[in-house]
Protein backbone atom coordinates (compact mmCIF):
# COMPACT_ATOMS: atom_id res chain seq x y z
CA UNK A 1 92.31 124.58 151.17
CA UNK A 2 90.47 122.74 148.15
CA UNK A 3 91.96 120.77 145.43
CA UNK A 4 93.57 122.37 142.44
CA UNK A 5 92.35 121.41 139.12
CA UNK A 6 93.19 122.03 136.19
CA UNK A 7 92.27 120.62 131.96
CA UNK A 8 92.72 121.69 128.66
CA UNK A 9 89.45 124.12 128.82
CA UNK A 10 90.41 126.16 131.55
CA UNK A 11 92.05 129.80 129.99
CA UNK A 12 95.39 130.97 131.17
CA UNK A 13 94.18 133.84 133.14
CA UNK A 14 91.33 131.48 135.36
CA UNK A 15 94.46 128.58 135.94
CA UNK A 16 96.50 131.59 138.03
CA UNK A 17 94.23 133.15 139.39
CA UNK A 18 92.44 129.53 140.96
CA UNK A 19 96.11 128.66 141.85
CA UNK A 20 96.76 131.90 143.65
CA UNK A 21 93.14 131.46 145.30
CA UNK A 22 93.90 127.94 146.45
CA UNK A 23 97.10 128.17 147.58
CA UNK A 24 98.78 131.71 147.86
CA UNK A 25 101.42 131.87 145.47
CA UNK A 26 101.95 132.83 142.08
CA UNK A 27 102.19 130.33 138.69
CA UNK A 28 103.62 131.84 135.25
CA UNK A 29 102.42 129.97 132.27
CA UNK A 30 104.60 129.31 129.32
CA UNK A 31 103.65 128.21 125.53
CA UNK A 32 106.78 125.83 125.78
CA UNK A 33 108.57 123.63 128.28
CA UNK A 34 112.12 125.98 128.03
CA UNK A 35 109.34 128.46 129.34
CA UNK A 36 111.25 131.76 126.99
CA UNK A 37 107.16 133.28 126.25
CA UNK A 38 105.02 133.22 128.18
CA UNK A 39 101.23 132.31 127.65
CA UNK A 40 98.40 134.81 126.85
CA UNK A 41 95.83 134.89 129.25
CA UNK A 42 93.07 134.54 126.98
CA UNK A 43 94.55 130.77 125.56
CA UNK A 44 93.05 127.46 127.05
CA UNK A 45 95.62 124.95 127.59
CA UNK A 46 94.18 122.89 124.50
CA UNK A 47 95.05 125.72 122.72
CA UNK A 48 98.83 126.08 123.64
CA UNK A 49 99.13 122.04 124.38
CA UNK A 50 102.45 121.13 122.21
CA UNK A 51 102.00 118.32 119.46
CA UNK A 52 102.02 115.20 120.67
CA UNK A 53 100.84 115.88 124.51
CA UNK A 54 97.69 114.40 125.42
CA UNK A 55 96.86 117.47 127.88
CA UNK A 56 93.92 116.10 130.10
CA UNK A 57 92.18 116.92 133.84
CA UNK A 58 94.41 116.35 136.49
CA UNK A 59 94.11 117.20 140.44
CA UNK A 60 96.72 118.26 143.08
CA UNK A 61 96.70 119.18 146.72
CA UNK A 62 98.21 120.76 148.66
CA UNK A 63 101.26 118.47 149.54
CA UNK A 64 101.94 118.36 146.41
CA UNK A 65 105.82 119.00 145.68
CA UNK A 66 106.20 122.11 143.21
CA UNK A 67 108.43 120.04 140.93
CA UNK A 68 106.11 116.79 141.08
CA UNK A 69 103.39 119.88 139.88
CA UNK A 70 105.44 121.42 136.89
CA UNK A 71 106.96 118.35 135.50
CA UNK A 72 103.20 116.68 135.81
CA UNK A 73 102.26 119.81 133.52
CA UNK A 74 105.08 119.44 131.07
CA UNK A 75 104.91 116.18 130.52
CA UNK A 76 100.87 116.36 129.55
CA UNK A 77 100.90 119.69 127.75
CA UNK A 78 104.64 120.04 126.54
CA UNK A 79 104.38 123.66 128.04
CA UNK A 80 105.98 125.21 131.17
CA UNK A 81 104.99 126.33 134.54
CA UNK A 82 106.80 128.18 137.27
CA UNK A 83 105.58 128.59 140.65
CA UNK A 84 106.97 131.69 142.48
CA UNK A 85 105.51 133.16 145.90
CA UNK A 86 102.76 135.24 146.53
CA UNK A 87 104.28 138.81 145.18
CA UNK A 88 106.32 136.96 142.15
CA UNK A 89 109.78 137.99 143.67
CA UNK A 90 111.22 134.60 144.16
CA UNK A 91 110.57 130.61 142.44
CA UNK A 92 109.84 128.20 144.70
CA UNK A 93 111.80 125.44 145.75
CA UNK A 94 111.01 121.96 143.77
CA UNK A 95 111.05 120.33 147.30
CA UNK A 96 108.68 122.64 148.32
CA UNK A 97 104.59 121.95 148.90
CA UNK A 98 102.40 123.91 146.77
CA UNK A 99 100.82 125.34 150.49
CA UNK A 100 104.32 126.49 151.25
CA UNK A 101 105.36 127.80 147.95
CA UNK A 102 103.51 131.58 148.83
CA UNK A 103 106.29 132.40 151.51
CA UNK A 104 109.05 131.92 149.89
CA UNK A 105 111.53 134.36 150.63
CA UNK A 106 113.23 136.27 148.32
CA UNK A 107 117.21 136.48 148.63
CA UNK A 108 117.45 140.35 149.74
CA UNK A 109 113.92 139.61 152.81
CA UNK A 110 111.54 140.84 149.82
CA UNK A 111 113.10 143.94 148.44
CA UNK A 112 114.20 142.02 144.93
CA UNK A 113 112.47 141.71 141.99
CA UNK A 114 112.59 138.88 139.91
CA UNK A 115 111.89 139.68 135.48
CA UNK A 116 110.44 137.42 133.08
CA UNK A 117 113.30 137.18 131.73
CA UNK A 118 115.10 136.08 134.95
CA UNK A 119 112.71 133.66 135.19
CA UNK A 120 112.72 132.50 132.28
CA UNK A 121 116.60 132.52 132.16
CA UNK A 122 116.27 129.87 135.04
CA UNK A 123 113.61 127.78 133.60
CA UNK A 124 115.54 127.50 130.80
CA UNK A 125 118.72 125.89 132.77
CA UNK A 126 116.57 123.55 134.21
CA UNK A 127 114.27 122.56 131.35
CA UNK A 128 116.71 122.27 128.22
CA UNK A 129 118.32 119.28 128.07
CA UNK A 130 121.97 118.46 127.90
CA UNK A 131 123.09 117.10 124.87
CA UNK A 132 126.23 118.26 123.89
CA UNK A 133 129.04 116.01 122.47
CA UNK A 134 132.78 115.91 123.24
CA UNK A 135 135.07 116.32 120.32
CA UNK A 136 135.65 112.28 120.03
CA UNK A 137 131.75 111.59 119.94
CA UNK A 138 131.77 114.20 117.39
CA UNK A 139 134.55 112.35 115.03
CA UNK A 140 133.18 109.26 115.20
CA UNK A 141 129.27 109.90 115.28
CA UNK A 142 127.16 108.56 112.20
CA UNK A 143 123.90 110.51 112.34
CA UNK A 144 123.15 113.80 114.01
CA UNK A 145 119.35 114.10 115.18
CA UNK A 146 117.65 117.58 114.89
CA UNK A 147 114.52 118.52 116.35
CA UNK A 148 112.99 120.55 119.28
CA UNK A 149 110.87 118.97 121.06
CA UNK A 150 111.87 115.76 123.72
CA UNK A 151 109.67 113.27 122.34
CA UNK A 152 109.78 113.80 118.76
CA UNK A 153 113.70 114.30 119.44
CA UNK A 154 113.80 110.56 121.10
CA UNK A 155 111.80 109.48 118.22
CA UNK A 156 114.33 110.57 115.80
CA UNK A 157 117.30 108.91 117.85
CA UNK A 158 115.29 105.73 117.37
CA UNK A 159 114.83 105.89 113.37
CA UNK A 160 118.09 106.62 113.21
CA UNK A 161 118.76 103.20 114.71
CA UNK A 162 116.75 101.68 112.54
CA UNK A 163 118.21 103.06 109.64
CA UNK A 164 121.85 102.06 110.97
CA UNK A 165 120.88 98.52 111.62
CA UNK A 166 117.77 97.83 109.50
CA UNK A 167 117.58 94.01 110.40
CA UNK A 168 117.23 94.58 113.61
CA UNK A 169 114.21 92.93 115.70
CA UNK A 170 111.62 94.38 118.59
CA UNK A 171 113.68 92.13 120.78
CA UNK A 172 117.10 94.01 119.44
CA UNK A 173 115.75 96.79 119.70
CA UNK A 174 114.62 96.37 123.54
CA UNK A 175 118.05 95.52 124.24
CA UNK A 176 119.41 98.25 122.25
CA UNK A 177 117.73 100.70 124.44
CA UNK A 178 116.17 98.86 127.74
CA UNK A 179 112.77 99.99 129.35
CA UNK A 180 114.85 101.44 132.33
CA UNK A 181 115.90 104.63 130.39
CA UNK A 182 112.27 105.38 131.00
CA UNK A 183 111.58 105.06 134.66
CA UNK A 184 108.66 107.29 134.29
CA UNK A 185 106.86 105.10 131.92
CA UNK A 186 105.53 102.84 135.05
CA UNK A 187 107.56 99.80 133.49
CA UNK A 188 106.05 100.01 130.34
CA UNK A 189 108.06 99.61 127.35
CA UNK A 190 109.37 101.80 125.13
CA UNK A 191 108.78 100.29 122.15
CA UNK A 192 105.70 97.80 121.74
CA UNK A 193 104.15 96.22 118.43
CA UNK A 194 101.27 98.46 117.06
CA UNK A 195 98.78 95.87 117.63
CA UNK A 196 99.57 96.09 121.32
CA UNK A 197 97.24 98.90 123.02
CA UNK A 198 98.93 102.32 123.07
CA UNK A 199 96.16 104.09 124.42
CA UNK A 200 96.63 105.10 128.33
CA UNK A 201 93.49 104.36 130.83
CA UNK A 202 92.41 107.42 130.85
CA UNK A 203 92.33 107.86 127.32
CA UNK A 204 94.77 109.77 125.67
CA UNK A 205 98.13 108.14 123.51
CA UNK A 206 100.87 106.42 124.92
CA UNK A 207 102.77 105.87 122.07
CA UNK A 208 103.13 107.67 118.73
CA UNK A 209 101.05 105.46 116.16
CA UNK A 210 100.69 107.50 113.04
CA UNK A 211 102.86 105.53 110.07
CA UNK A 212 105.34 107.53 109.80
CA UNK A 213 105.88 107.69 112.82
CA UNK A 214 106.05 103.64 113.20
CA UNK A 215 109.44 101.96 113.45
CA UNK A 216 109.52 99.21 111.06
CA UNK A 217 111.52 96.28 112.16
CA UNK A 218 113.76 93.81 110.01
CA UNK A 219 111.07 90.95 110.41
CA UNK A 220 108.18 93.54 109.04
CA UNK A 221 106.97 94.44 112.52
CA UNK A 222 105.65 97.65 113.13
CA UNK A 223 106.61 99.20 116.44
CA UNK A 224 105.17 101.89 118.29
CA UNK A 225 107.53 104.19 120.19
CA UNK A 226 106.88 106.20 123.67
CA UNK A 227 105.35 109.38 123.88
CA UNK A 228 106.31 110.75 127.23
CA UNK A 229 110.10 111.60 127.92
CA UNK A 230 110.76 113.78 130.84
CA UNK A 231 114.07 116.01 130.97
CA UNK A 232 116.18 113.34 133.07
CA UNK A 233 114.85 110.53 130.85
CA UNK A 234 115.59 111.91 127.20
CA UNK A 235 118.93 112.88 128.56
CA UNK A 236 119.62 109.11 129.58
CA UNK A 237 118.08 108.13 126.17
CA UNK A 238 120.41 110.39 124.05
CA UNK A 239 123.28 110.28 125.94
CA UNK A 240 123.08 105.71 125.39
CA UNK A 241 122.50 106.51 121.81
CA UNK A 242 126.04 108.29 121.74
CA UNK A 243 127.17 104.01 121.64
CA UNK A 244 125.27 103.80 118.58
CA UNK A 245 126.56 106.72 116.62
CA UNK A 246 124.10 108.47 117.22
CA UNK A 247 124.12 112.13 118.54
CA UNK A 248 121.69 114.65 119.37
CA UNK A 249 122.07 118.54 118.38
CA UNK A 250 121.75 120.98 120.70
CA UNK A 251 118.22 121.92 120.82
CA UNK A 252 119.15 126.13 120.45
CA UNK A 253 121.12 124.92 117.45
CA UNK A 254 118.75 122.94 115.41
CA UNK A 255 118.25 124.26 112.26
CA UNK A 256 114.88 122.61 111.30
CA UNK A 257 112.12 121.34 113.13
CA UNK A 258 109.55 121.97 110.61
CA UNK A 259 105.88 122.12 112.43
CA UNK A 260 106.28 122.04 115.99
CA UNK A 261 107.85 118.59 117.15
CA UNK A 262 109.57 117.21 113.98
CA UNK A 263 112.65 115.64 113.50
CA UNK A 264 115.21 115.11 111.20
CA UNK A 265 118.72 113.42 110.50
CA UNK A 266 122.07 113.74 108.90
CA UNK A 267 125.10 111.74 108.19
CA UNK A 268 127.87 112.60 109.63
CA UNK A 269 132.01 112.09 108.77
CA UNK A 270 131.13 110.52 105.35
CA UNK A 271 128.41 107.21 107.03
CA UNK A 272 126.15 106.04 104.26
CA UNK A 273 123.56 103.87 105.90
CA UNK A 274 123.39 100.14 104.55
CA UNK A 275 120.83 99.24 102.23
CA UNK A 276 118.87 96.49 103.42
CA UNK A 277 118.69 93.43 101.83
CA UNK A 278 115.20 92.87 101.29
CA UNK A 279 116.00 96.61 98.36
CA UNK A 280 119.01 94.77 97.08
CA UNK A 281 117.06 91.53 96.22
CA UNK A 282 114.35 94.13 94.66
CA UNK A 283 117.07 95.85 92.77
CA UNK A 284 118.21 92.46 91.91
CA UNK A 285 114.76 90.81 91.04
CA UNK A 286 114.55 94.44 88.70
CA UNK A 287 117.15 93.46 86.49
CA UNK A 288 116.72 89.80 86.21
CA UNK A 289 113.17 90.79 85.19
CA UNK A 290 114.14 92.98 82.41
CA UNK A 291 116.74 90.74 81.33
CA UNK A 292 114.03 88.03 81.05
CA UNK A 293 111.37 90.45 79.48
CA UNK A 294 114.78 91.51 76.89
CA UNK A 295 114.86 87.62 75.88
CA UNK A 296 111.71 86.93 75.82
CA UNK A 297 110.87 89.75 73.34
CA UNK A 298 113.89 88.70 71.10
CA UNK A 299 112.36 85.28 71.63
CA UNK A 300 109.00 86.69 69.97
CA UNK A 301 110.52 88.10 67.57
CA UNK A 302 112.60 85.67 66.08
CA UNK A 303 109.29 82.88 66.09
CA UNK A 304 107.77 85.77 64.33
CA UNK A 305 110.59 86.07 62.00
CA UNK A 306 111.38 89.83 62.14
CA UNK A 307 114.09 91.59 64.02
CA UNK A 308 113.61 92.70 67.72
CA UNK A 309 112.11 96.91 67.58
CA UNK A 310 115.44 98.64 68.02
CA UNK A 311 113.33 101.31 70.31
CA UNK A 312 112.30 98.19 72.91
CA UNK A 313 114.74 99.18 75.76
CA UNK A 314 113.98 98.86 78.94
CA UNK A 315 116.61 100.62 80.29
CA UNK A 316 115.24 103.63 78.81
CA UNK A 317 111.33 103.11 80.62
CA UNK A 318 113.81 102.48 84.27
CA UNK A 319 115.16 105.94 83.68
CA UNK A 320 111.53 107.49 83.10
CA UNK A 321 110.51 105.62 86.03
CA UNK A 322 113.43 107.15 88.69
CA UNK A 323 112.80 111.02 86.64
CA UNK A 324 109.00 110.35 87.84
CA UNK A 325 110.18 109.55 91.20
CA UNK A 326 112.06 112.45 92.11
CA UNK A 327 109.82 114.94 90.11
CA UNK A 328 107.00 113.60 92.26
CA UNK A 329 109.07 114.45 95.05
CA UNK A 330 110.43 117.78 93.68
CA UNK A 331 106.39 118.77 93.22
CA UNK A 332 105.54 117.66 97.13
CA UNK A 333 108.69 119.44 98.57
CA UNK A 334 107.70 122.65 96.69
CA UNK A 335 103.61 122.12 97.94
CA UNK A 336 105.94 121.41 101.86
CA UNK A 337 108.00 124.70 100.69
CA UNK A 338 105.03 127.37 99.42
CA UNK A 339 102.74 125.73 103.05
CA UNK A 340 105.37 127.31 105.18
CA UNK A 341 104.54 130.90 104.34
CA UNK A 342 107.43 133.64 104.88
CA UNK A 343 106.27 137.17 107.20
CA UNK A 344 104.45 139.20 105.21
CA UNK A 345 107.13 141.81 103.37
CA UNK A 346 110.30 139.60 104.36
CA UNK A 347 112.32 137.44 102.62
CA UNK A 348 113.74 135.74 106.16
CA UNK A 349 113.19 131.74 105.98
CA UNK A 350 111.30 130.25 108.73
CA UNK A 351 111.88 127.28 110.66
CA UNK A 352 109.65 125.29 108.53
CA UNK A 353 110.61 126.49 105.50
CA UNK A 354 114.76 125.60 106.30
CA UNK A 355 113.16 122.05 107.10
CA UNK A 356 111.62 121.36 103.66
CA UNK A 357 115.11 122.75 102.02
CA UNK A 358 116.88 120.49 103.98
CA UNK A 359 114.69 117.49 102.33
CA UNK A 360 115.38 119.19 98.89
CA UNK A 361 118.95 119.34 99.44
CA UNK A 362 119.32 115.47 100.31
CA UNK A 363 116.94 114.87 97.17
CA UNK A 364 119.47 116.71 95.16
CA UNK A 365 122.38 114.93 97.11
CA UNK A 366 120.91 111.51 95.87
CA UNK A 367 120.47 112.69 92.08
CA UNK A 368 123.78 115.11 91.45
CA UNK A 369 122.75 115.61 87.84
CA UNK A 370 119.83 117.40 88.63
CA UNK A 371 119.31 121.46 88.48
CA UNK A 372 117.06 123.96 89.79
CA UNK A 373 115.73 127.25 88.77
CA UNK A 374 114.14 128.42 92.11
CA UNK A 375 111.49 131.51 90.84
CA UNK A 376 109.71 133.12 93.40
CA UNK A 377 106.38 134.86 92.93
CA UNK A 378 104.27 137.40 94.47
CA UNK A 379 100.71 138.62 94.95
CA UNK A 380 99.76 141.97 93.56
CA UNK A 381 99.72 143.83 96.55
CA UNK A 382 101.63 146.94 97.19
CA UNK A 383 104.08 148.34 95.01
CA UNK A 384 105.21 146.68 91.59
CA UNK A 385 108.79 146.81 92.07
CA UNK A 386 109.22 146.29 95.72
CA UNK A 387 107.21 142.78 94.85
CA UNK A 388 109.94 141.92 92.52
CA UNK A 389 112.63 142.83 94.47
CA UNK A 390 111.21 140.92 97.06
CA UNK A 391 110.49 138.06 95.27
CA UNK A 392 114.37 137.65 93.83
CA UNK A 393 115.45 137.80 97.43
CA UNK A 394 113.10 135.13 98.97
CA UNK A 395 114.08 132.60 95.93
CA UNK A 396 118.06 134.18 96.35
CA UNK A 397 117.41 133.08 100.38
CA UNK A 398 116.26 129.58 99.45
CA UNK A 399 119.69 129.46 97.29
CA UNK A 400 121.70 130.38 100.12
CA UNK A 401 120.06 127.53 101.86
CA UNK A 402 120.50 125.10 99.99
CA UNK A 403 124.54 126.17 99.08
CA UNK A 404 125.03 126.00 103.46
CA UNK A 405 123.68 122.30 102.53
CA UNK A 406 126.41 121.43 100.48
CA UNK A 407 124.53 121.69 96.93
CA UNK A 408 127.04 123.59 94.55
CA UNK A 409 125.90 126.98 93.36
CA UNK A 410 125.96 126.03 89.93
CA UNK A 411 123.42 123.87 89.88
CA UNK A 412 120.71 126.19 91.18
CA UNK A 413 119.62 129.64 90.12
CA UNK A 414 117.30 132.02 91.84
CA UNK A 415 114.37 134.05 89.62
CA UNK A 416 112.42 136.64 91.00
CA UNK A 417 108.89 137.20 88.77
CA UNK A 418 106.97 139.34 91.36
CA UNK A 419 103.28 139.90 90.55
CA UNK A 420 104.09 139.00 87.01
CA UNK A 421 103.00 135.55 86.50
CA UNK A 422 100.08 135.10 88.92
CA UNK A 423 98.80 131.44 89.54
CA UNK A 424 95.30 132.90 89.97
CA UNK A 425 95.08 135.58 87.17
CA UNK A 426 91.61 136.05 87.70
CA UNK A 427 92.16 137.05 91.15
CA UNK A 428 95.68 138.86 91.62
CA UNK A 429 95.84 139.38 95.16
CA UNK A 430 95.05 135.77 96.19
CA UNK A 431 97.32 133.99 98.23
CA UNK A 432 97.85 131.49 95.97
CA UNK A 433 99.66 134.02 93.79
CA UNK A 434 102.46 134.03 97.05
CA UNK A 435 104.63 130.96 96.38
CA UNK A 436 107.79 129.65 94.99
CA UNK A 437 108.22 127.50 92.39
CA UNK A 438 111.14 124.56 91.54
CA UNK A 439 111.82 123.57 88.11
CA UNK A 440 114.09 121.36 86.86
CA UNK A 441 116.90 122.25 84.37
CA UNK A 442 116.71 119.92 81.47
């Protein structure tokens, strides 16, 4: 019996069918660790590899334990495997050798046959992790994390931290949430400073180390945060964080998660984080500045003998500034909104697409005077009047959104324009023509 091998070239269909050469028995192939669909045979593991999973070449024998070989798997790709025996009637035991897995009995001596579904019904038992809050935890929590995948999940508990105690050090933060909640991690910590090296030996990322996904600590320090979290391990992680305030939503329940592996967070029972003081000084140093710009002017003006210009009010040029601010953000939610496409002839909102509203609704949360016309468009494909029908319902669905996010009706109003008003007039049927557009109310 050879070694089993397997990397992020090898297609779906050539992994089973070397595993059922080497060693008997059968392996399903999922596109996610809850392993609910499973993988097309034509798809390389690169291809399928979940966002932030390093994927890699790694080699088992066989003595290896069928759990020790699907978590292995998970926790490089972010995907699931099942091992069953050799006709697919029965999983394997995790205590079981990947040379023994093939005669495992089923429960009836062979007669039953287990579904995908089955299957998958069992995987996801053992893969989803448990999260769920009693009632108390629920009354007193501070921020809810949302997301659906482990690591990105984890990630989110630990911003939220951050955001609840924002002068908080690497070294409060270690203590906060000890190394040991990561066995797996080979003592490593979980969080390390950025200059440290987050790269493992055999190449691929340890730690997330893109900026936004760097913790920034109350000293400045940027922080790098763990990549692999195993079931066991982000249960341990999110269950501590319950001390903290912090809670995690179930993952079947989450209703964002953007591109695959995102995060985000609410406040719960009325919390508003603290502003740190480093912003209040700012805010501070704002007005003392204008107050000193204010004298100085009236200063100039008396030297120069004439009265100080009645239209010289900085007040007015802090308002333009904060209008900019949120228009600028109004302009990259919408680009966030129109990337996250709807099915073609639907007006349903997609993950992604709930996950941008969601950052549009605590935009609007932040500035209550502000009101939207949402006006959706279409391309000029198919019939006239279906496009504007559909078009009023896909901006109506982005209403209803935001409404379930607590923003009042009145201040937003749904416009369907069809093919009317293409963006590309020159070319009617061009996808840029599909989008929807957020304007404020003046």
């Amino acid at each position: 019996m050879a070694d089993f091998t397997l990397d992020g070239r090898t297609k779906v269909k050539n992994l089973k069918a070397s595993f059922k050469e080497n060693f008997g028995a059968t392996l399903r192939v999922y596109t996610t660790v809850d392993c609910k669909e499973l993988a097309d045979d034509e798809a390389t593991l690169a291809s399928i590899r979940a966002e932030g999973f390093a994927g890699g070449e790694f080699t088992v024998k066989g003595n290896t334990k069928v759990g020790t070989f699907e978590k292995k798997v998970a926790e490089l790709y972010g995907i699931g495997v099942q091992v069953a025996n050799a006709d697919d009637t029965q999983f394997a035991d995790d205590a079981a050798t990947l040379a023994t897995a093939a005669g495992t009995a089923s429960a009836d001596g062979g007669k039953a046959q287990v579904t995908t579904e089955s299957l998958a019904k069992k995987a996801e038992v053992e893969a989803t992790p448990n999260v769920q809050a009693t009632a108390a935890e629920l009354a007193s929590a501070k921020v809810r994390v949302y997301g659906k995948a482990q690591n990105r999940t984890a990630l989110g508990i630990a911003h939220a931290y951050m955001i609840m105690y924002p002068h908080a050090t690497l070294e409060d933060l270690r203590k906060a949430f000890p190394k040991q909640l990561n066995p797996t991690a080979d003592g490593k910590e979980i969080f390390i400073p950025i200059e440290e090296n987050a790269t493992h030996e055999n190449g691929w990322l340890d730690y997330f180390i893109k900026e936004d996904e760097l913790l920034t600590m109350g000293d400045g320090t940027k922080v790098a945060f763990r990549i692999m979290w195993t079931k066991n391990c982000f249960e341990a992680f999110a269950t501590h964080a319950k001390q903290y305030g912090i809670l995690v939503a179930d993952f079947e329940k989450a209703p964002g998660g953007g591109k695959k592996g995102q995060f985000y967070l609410e406040y719960l029972n009325g919390y508003v984080p603290p502003v740190p003081e480093e912003k209040k000084k700012s805010k501070a140093g704002l007005w003392i500045a204008i107050a000193a710009i204010v004298i100085l002017l009236a200063l100039l003006a008396a030297l120069l003998g004439r009265k100080p210009e009645p239209q010289i009010v900085e007040v007015e040029k802090v308002v333009t500034v904060v209008d900019t601010v949120y228009v600028q953000q109004i302009e990259e939610i919408e680009k966030n909104f129109n990337a996250a496409e709807f099915v073609a002839g639907k007006a349903d909102l997609s993950e992604s697409a709930k996950f941008v509203l969601h950052d549009l609704a605590k935009m609007m949360q932040k500035h209550p005077s502000i009101k939207l016309q949402l006006v959706g468009h279409t391309s000029a494909e198919g019939d006239a009047t279906f496009n504007q029908k559909l078009s009023e319902q896909r901006a109506q669905a982005a209403v209803d959104f935001m409404i379930s996010r607590g923003i009042d009706a009145s201040r937003l109003e749904a416009i369907g324009k069809g093919s009317s008003e293409p963006k590309n007039p020159e070319n009617p049927t061009a996808p840029e023509n599909r989008r929807t557009e957020f304007i404020v109310v003046e």
